[in-house]
PDB file of N, CA and C in Angstrom:
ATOM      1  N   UNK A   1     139.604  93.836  84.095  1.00  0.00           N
ATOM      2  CA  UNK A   1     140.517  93.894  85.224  1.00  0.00           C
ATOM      3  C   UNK A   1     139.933  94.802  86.308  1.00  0.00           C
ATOM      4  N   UNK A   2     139.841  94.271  87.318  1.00  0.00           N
ATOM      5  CA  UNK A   2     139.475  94.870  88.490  1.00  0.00           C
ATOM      6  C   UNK A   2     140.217  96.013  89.110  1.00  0.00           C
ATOM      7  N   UNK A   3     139.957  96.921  89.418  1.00  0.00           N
ATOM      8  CA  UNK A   3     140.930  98.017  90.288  1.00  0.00           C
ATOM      9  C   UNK A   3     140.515  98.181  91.276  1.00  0.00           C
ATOM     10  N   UNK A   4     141.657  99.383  92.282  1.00  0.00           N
ATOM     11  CA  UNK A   4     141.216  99.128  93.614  1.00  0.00           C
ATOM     12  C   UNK A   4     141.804 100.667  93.948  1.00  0.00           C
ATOM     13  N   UNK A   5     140.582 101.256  94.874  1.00  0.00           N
ATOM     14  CA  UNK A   5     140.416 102.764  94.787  1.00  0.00           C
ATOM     15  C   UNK A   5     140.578 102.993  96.583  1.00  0.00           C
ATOM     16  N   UNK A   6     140.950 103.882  97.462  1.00  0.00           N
ATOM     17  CA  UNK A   6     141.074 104.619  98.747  1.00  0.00           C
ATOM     18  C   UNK A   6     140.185 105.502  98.027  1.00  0.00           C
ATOM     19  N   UNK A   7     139.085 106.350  99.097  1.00  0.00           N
ATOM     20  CA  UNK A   7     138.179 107.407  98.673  1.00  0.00           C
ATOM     21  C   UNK A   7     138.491 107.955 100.033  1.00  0.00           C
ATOM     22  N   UNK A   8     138.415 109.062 100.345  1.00  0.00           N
ATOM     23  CA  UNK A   8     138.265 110.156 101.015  1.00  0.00           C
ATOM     24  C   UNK A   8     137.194 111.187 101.257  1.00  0.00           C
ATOM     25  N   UNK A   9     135.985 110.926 101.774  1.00  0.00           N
ATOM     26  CA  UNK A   9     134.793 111.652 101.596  1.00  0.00           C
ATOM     27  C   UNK A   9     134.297 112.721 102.671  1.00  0.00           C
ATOM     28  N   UNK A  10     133.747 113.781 102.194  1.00  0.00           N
ATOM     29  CA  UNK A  10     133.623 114.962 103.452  1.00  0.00           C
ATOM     30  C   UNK A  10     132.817 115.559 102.827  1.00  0.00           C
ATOM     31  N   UNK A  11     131.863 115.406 103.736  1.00  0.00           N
ATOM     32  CA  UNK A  11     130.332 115.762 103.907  1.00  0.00           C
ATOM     33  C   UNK A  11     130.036 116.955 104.550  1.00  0.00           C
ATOM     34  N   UNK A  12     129.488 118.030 104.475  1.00  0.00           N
ATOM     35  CA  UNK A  12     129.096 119.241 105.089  1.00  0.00           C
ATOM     36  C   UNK A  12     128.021 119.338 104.717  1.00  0.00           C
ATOM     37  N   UNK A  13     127.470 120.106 106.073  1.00  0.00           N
ATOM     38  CA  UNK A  13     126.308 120.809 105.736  1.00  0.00           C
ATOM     39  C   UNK A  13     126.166 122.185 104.933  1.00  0.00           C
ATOM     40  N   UNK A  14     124.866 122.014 104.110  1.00  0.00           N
ATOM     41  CA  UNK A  14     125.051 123.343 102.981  1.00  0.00           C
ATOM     42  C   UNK A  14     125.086 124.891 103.969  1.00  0.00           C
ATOM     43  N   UNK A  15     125.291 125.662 102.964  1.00  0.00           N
ATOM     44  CA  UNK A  15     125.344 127.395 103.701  1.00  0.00           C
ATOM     45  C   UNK A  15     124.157 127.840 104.271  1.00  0.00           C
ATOM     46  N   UNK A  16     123.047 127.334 104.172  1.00  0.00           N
ATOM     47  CA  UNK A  16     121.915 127.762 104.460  1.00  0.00           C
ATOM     48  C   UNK A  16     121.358 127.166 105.580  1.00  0.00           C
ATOM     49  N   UNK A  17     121.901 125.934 105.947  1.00  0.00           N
ATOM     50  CA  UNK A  17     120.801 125.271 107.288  1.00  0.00           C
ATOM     51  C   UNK A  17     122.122 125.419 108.276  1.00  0.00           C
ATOM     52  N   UNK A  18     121.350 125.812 109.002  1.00  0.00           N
ATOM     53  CA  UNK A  18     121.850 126.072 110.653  1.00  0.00           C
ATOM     54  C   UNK A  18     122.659 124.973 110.990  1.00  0.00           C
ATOM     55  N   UNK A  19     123.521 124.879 111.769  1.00  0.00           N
ATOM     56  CA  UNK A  19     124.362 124.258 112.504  1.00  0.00           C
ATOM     57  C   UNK A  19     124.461 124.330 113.882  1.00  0.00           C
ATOM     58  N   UNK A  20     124.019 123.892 114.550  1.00  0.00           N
ATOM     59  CA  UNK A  20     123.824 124.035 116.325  1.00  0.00           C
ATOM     60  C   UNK A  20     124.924 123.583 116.369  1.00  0.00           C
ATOM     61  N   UNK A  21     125.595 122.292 116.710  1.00  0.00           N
ATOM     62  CA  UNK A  21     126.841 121.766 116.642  1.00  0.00           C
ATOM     63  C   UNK A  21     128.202 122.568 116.739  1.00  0.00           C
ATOM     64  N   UNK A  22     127.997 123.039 115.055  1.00  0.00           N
ATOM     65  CA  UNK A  22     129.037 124.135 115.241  1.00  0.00           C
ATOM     66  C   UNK A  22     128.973 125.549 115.924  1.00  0.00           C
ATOM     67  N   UNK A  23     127.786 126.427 115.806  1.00  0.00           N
ATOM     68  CA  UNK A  23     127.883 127.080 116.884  1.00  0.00           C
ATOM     69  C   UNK A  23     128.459 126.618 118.634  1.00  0.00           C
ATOM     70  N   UNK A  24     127.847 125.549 119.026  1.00  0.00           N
ATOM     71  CA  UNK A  24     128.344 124.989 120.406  1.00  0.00           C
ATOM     72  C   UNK A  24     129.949 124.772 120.268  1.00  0.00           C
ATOM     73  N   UNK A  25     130.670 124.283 119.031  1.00  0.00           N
ATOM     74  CA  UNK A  25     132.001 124.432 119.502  1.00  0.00           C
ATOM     75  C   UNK A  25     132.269 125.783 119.105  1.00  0.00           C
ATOM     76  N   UNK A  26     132.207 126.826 118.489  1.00  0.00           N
ATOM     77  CA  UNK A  26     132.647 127.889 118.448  1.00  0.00           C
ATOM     78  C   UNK A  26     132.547 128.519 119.418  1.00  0.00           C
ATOM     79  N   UNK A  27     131.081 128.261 120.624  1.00  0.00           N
ATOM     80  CA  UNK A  27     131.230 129.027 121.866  1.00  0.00           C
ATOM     81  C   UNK A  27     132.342 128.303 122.725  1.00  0.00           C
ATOM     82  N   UNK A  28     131.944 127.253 122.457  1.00  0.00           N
ATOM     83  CA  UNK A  28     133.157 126.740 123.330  1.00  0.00           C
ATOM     84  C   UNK A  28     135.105 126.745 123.327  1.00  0.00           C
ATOM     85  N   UNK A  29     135.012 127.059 121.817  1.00  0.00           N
ATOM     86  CA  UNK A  29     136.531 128.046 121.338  1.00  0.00           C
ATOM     87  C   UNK A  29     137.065 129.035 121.979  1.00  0.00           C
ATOM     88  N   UNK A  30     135.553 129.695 122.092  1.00  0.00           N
ATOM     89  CA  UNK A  30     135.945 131.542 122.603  1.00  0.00           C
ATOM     90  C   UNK A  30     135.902 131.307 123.869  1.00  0.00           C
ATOM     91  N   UNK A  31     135.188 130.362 124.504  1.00  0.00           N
ATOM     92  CA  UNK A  31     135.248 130.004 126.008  1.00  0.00           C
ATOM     93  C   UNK A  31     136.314 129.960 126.486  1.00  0.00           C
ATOM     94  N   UNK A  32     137.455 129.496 125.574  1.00  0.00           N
ATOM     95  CA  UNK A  32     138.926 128.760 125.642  1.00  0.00           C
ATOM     96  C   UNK A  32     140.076 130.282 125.418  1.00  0.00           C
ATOM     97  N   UNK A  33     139.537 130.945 125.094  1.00  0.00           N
ATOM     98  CA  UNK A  33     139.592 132.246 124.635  1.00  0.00           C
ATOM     99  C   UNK A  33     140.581 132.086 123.214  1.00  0.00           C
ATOM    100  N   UNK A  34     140.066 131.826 122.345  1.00  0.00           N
ATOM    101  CA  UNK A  34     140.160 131.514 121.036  1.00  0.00           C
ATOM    102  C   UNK A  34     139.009 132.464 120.041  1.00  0.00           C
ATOM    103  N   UNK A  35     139.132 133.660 120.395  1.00  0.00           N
ATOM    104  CA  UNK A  35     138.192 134.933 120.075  1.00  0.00           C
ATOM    105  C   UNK A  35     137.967 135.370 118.680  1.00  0.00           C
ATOM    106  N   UNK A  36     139.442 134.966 117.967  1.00  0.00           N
ATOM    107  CA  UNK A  36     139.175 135.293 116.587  1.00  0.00           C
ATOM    108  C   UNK A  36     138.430 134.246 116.081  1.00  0.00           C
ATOM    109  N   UNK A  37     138.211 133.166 116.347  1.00  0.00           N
ATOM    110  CA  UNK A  37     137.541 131.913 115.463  1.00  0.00           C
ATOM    111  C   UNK A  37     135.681 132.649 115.163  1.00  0.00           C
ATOM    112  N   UNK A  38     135.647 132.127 113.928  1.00  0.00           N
ATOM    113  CA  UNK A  38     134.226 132.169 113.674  1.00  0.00           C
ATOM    114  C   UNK A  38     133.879 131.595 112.889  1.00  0.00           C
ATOM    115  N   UNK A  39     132.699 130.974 112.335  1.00  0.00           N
ATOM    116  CA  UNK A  39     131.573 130.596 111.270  1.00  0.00           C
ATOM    117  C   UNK A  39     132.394 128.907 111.280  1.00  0.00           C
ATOM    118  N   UNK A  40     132.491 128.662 112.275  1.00  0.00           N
ATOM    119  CA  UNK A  40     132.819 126.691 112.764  1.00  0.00           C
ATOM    120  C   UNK A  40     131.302 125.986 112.382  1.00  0.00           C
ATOM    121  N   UNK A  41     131.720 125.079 111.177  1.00  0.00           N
ATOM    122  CA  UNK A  41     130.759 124.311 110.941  1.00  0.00           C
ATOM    123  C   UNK A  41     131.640 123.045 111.161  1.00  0.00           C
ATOM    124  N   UNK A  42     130.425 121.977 111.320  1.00  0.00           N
ATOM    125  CA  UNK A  42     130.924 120.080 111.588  1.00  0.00           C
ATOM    126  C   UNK A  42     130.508 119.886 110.612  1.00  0.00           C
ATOM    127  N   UNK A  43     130.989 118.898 110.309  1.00  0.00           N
ATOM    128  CA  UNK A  43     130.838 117.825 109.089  1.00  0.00           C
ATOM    129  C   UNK A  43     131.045 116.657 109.588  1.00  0.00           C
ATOM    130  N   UNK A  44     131.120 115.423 108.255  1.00  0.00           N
ATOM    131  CA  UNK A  44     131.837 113.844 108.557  1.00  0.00           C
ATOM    132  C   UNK A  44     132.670 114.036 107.539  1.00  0.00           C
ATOM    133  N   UNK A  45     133.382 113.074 108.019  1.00  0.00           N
ATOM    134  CA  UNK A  45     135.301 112.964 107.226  1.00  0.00           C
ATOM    135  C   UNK A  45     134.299 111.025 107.306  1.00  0.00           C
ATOM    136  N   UNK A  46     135.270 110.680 106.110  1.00  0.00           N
ATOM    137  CA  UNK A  46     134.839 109.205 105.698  1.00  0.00           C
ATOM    138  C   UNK A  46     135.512 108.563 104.575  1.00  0.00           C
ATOM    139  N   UNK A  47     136.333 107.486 105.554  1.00  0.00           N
ATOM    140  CA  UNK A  47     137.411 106.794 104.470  1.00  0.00           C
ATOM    141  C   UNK A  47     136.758 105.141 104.300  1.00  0.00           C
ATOM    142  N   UNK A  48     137.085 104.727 102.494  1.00  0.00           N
ATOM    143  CA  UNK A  48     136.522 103.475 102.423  1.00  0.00           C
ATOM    144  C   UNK A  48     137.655 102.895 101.409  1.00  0.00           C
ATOM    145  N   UNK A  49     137.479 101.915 100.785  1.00  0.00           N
ATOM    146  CA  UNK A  49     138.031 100.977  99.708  1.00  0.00           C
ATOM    147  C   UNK A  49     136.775 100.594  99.373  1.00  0.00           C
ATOM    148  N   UNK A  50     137.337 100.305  97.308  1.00  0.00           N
ATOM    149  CA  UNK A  50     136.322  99.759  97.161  1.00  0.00           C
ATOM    150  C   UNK A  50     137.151  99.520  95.635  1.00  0.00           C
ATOM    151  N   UNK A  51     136.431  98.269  95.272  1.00  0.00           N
ATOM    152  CA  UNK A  51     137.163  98.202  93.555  1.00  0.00           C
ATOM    153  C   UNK A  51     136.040  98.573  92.573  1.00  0.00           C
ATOM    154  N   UNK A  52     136.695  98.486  91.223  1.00  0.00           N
ATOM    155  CA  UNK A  52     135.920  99.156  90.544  1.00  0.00           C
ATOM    156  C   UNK A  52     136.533  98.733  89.153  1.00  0.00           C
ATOM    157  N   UNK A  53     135.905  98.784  87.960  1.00  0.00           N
ATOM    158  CA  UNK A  53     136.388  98.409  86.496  1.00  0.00           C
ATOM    159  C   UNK A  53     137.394  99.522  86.226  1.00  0.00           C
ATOM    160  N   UNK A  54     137.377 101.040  86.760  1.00  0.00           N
ATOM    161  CA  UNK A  54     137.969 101.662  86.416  1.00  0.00           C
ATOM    162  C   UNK A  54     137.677 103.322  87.161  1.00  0.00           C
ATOM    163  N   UNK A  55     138.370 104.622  87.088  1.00  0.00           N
ATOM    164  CA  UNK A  55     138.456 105.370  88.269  1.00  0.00           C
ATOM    165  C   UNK A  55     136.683 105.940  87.577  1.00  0.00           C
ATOM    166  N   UNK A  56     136.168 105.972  86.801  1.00  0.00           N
ATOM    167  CA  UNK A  56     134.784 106.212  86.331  1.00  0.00           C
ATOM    168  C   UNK A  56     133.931 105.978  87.403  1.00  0.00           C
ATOM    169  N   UNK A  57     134.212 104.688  87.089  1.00  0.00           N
ATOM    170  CA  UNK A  57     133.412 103.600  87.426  1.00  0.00           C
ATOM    171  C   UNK A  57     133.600 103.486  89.034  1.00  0.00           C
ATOM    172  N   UNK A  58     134.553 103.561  89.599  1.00  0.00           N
ATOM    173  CA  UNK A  58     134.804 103.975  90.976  1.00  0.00           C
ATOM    174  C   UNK A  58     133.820 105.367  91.723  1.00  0.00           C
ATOM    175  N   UNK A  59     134.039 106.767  90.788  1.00  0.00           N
ATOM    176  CA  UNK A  59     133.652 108.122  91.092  1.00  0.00           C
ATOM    177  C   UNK A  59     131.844 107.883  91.246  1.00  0.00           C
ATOM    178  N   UNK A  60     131.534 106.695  90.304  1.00  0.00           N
ATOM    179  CA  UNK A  60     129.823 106.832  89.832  1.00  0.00           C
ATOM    180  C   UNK A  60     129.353 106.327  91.063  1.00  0.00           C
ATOM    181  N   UNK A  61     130.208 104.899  91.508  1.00  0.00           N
ATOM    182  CA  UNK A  61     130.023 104.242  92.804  1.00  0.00           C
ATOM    183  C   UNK A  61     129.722 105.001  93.559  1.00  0.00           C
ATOM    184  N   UNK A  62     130.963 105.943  94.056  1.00  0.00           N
ATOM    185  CA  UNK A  62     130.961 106.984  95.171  1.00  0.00           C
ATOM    186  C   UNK A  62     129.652 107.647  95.674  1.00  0.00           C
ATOM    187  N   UNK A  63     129.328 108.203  94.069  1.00  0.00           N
ATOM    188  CA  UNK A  63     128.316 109.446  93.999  1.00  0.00           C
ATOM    189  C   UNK A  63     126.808 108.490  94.612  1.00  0.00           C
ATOM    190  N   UNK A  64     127.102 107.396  94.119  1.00  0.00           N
ATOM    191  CA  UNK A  64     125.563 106.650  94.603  1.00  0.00           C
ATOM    192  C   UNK A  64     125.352 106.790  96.161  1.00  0.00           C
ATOM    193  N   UNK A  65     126.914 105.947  96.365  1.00  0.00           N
ATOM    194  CA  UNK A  65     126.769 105.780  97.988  1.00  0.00           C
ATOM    195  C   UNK A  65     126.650 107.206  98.721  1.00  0.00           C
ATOM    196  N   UNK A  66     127.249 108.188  98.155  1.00  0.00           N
ATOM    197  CA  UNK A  66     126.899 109.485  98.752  1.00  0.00           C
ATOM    198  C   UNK A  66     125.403 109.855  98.776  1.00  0.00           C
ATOM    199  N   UNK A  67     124.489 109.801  97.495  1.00  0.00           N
ATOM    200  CA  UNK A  67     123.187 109.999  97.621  1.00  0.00           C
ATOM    201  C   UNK A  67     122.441 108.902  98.088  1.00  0.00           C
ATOM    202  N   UNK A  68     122.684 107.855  98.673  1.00  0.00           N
ATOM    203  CA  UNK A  68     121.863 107.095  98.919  1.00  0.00           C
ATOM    204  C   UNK A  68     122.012 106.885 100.022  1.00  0.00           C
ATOM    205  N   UNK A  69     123.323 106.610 101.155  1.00  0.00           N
ATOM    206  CA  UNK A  69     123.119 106.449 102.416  1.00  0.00           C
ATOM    207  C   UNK A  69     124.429 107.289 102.992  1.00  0.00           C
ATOM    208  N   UNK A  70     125.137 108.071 102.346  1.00  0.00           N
ATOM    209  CA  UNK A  70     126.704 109.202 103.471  1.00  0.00           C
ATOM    210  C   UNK A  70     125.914 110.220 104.045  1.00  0.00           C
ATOM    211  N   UNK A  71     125.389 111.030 102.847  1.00  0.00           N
ATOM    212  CA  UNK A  71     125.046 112.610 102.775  1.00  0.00           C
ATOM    213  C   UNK A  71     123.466 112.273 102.720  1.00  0.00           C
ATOM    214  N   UNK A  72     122.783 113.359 103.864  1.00  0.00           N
ATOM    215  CA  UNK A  72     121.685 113.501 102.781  1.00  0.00           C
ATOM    216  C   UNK A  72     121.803 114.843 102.168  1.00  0.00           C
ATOM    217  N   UNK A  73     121.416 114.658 100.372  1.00  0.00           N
ATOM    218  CA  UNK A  73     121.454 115.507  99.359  1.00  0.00           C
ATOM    219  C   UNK A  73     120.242 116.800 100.128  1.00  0.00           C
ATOM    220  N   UNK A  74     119.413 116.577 100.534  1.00  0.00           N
ATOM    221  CA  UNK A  74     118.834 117.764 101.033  1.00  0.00           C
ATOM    222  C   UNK A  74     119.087 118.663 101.691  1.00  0.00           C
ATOM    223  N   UNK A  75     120.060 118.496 102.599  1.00  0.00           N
ATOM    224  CA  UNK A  75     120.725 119.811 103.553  1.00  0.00           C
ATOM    225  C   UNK A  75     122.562 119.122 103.722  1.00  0.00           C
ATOM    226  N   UNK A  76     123.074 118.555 102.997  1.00  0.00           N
ATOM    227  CA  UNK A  76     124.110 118.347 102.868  1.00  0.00           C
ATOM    228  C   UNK A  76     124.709 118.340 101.639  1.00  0.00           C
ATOM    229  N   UNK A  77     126.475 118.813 101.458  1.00  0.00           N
ATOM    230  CA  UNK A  77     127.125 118.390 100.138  1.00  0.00           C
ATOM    231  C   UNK A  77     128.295 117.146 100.578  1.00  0.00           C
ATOM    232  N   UNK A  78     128.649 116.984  99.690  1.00  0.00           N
ATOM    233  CA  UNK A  78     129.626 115.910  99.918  1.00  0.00           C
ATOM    234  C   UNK A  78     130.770 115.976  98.129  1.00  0.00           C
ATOM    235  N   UNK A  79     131.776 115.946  98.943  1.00  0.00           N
ATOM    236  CA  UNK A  79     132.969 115.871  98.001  1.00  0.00           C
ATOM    237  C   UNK A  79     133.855 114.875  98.140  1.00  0.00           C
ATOM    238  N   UNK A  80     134.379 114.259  97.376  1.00  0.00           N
ATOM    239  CA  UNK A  80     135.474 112.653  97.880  1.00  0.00           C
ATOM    240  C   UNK A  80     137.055 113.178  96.819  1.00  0.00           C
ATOM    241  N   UNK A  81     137.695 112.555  97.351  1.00  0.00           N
ATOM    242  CA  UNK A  81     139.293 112.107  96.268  1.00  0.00           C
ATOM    243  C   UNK A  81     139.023 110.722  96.590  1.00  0.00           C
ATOM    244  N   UNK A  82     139.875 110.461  95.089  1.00  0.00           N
ATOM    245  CA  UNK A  82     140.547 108.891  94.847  1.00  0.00           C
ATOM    246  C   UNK A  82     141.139 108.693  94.640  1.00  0.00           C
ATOM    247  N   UNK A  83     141.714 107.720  94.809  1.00  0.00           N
ATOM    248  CA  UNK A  83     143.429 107.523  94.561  1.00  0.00           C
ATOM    249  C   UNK A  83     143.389 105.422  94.358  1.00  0.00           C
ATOM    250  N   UNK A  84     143.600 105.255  92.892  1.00  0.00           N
ATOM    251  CA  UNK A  84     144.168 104.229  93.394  1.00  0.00           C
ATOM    252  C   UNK A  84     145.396 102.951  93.756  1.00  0.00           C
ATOM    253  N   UNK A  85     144.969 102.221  94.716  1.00  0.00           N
ATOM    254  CA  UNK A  85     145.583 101.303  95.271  1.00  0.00           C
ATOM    255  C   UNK A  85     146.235 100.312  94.750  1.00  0.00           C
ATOM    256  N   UNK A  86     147.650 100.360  94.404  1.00  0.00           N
ATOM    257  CA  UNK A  86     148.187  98.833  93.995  1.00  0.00           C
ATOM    258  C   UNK A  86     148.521  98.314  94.626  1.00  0.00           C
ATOM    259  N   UNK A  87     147.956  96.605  94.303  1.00  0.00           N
ATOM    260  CA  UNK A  87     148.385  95.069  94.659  1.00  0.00           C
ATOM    261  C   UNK A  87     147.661  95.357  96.239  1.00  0.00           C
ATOM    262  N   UNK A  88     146.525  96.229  96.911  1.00  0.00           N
ATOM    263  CA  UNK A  88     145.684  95.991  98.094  1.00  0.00           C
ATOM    264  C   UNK A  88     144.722  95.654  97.366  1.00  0.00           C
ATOM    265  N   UNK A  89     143.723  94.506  98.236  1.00  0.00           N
ATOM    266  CA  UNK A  89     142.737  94.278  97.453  1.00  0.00           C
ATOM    267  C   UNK A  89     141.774  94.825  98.779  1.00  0.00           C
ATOM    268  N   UNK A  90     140.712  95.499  97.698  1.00  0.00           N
ATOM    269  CA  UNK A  90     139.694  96.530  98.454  1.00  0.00           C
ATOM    270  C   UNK A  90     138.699  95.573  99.586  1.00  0.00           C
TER     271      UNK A  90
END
């Protein structure tokens, strides 16, 4: 029996590599005068469907598509939720 999974995925960059990005909106926070803000990092937010034999078998999916084309594993992490979907088909 087929199942059917919503994933929720969010990708950051690790603690160690620089973030230009987020520095530029943090200056641009305090620009706004938003003074207490600090250490603003970006990421990607990333929603999919997808079916699967089971929530395993869903999570293993995930982890592929994360190392193979979301995140790169070298200067990025990536974490997902799942939840799944009844009677939507993915």
């Amino acid at each position: 029996m087929t199942h059917h999974y919503h994933a929720r995925i969010y990708v950051t960059l690790r603690p160690s590599v620089l973030d230009p990005a987020g520095v530029a909106v943090e200056s641009g926070l305090k620009q706004l005068g938003y003074e207490k803000v600090q250490g603003v990092r970006i990421g990607k937010y990333i929603e999919l469907r997808l079916s699967a034999a089971d929530e395993a078998d869903a999570q293993q999916q995930l982890d592929a598509m994360c190392d193979r084309l979301l995140a790169n594993p070298t200067i990025e992490n990536y974490c997902f939720e799942i939840a799944e979907v009844e009677g939507v088909a993915a």
